[in-house]
Protein backbone atom coordinates (compact mmCIF):
# COMPACT_ATOMS: atom_id res chain seq x y z
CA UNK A 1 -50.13 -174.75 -98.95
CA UNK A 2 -48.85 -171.77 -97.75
CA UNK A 3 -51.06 -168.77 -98.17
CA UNK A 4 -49.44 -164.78 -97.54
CA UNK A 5 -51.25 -161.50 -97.56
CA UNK A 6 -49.63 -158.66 -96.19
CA UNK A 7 -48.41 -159.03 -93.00
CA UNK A 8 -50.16 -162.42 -92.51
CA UNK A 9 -49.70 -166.17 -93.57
CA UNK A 10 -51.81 -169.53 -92.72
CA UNK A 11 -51.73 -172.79 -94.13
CA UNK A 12 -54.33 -174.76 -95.96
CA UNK A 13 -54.97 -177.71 -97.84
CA UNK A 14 -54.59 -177.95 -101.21
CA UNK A 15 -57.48 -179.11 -103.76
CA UNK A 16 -59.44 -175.75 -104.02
CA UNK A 17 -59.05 -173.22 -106.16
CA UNK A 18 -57.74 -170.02 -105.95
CA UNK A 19 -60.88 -167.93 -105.86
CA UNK A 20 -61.81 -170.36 -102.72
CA UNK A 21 -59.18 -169.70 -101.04
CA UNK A 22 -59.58 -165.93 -101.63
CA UNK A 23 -63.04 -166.17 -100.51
CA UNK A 24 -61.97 -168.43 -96.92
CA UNK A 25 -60.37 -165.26 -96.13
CA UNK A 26 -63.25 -162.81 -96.59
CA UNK A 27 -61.66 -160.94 -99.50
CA UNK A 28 -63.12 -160.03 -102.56
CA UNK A 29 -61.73 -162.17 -105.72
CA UNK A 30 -61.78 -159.18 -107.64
CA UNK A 31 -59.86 -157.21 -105.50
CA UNK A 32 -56.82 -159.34 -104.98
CA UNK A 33 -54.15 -161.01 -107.47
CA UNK A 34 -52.89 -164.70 -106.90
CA UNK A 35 -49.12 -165.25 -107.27
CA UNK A 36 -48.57 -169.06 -107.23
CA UNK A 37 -45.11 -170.07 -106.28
CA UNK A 38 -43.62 -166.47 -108.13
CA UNK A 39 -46.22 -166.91 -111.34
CA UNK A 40 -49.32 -164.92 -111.69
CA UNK A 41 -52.50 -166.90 -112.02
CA UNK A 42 -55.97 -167.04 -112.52
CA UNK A 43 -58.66 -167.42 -109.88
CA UNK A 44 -60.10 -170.94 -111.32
CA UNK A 45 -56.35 -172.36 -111.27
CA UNK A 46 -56.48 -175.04 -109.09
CA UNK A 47 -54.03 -174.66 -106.07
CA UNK A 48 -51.90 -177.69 -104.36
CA UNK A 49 -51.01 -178.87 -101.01
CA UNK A 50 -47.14 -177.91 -101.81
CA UNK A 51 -48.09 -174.34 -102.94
CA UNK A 52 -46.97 -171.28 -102.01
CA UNK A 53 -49.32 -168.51 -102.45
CA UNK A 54 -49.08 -165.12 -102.25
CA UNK A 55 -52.60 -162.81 -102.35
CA UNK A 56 -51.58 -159.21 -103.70
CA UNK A 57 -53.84 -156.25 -103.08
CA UNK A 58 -54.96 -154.37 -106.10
CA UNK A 59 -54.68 -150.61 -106.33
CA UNK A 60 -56.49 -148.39 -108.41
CA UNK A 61 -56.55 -145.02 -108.63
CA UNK A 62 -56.28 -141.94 -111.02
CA UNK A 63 -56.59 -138.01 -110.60
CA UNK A 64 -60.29 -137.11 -110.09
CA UNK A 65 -62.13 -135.12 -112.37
CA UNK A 66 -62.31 -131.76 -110.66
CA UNK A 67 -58.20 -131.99 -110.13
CA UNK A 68 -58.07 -132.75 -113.44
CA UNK A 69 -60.47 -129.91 -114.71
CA UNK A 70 -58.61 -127.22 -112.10
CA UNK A 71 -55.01 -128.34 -113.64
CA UNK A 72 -56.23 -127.83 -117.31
CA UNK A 73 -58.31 -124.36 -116.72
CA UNK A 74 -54.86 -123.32 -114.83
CA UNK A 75 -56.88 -122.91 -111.76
């Protein structure tokens, strides 16, 4: 299977899942979404030699709380 994150791509054998595969790269399955060929799945789904996988960062984020307390006290 073809596996992409960012700017970089191997290949690897099918047969493993998709948190394996996650975890053969040193990521951290919680931090990463798995796109199997253009459909999001879960990390158990079990990923095949003819595959094409693509690992997508996740982003989190919000406005901290002392931005958020300085925009509502119109400081």
């Amino acid at each position: 299977m073809k596996v992409i994150y960012r700017d970089q791509e191997w290949e690897l054998r099918g047969g493993m899942t998709a948190r394996a595969a996650i975890k053969k790269f040193g990521l951290d399955p919680e931090a990463v979404l798995v796109v199997r060929n253009g459909q999001l799945v879960t990390d158990d789904t079990l990923l095949k030699d003819e595959d094409q996988v693509k690992l997508i960062a996740v982003v989190s984020g919000g406005i901290g709380d002392s931005l958020q307390t300085k925009r509502c006290s119109g400081r």
